[in-house]
C-alpha atoms as a PDB file:
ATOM      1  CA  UNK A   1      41.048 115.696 100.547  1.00  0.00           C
ATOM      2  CA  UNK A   2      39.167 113.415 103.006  1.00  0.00           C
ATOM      3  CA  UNK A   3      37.751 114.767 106.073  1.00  0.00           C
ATOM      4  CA  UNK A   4      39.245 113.159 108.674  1.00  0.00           C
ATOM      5  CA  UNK A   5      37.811 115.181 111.987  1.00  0.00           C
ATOM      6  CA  UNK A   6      37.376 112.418 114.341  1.00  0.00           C
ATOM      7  CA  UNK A   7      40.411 110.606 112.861  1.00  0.00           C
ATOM      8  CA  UNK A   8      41.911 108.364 115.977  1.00  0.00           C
ATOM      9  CA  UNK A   9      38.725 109.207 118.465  1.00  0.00           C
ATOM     10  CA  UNK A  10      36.207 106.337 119.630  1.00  0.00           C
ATOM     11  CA  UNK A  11      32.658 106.834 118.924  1.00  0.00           C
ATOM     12  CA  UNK A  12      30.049 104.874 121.009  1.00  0.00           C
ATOM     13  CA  UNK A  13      26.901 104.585 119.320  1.00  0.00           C
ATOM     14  CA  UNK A  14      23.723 103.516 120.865  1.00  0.00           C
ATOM     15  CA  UNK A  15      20.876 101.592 118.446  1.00  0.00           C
ATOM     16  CA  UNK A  16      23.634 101.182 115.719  1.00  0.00           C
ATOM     17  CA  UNK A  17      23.025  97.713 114.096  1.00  0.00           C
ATOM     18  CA  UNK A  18      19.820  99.526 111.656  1.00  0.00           C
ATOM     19  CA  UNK A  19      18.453 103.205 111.372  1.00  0.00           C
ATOM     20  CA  UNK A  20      19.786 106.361 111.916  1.00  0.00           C
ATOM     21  CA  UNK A  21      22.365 104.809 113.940  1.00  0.00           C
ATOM     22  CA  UNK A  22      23.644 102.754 111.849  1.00  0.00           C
ATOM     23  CA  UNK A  23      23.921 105.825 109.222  1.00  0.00           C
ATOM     24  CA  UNK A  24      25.736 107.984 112.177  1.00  0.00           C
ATOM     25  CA  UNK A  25      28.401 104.932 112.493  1.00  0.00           C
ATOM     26  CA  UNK A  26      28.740 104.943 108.935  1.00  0.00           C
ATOM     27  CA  UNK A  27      29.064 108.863 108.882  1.00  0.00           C
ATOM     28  CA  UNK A  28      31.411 109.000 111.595  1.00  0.00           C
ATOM     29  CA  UNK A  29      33.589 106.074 110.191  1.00  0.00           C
ATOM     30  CA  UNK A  30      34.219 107.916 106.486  1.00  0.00           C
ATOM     31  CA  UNK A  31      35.418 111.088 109.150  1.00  0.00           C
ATOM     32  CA  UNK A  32      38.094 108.259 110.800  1.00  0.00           C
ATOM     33  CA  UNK A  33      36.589 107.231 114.162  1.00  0.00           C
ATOM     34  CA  UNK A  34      36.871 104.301 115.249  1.00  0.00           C
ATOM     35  CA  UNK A  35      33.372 102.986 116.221  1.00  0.00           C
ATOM     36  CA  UNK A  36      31.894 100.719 119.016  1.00  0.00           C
ATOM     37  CA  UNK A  37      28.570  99.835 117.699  1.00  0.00           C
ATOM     38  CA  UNK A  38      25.898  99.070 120.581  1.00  0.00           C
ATOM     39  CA  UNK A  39      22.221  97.120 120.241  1.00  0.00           C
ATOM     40  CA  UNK A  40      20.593  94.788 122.108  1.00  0.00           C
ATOM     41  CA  UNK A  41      20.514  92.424 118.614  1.00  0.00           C
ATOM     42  CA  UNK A  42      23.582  90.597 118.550  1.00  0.00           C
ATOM     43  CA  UNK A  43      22.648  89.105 115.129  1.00  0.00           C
ATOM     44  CA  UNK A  44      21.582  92.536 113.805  1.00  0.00           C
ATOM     45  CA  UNK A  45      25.102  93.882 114.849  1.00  0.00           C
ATOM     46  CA  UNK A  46      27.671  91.411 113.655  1.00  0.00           C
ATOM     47  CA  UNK A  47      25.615  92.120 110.299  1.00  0.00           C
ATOM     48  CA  UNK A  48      26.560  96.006 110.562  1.00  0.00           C
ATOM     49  CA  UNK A  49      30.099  95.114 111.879  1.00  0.00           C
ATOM     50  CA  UNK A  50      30.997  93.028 108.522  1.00  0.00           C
ATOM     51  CA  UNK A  51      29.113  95.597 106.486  1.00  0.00           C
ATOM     52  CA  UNK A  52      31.385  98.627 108.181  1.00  0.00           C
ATOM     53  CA  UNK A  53      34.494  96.174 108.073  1.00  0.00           C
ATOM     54  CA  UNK A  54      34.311  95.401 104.525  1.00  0.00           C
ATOM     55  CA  UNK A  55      34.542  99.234 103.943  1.00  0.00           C
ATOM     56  CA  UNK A  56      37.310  98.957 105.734  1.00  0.00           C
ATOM     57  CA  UNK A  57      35.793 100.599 109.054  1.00  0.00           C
ATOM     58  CA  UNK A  58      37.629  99.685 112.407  1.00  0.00           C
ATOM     59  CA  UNK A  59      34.486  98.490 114.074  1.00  0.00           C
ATOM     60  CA  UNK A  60      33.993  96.794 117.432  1.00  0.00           C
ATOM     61  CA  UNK A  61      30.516  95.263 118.138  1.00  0.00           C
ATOM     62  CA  UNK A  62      28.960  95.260 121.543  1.00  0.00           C
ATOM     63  CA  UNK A  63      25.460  93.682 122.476  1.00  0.00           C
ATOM     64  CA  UNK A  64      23.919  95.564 125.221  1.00  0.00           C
ATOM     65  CA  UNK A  65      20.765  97.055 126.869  1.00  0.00           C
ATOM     66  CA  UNK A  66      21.508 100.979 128.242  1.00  0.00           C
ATOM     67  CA  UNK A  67      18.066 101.488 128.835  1.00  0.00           C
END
């Protein structure tokens, strides 16, 4: 059976598009969150957001600075 812990939450993730943000999306995702990814790389992001989508990830990509 799937884990499914965080199935219908949002997850905002901060330096997602590469790293261990990106793997924390990706983790998150397979546990049924729906993820915001955040980077200031809007290039860098759409790549991660088609990645994530074509796993079939609900995935919203958002360029911004929180610094």
């Amino acid at each position: 059976m799937k884990n499914l812990r965080f199935k219908d939450k949002v997850a905002i993730i901060t330096g997602s598009s590469m790293g261990i943000g990106k793997a924390t999306a990706i983790l998150l995702a397979t546990q049924g969150a729906k993820i915001v990814l955040n980077g200031r790389t809007l290039e860098r992001l759409n790549y991660t957001a088609q990645e994530m989508r074509a796993s079939g990830f609900d995935v919203l990509p958002v360029q911004a600075d929180v610094s």
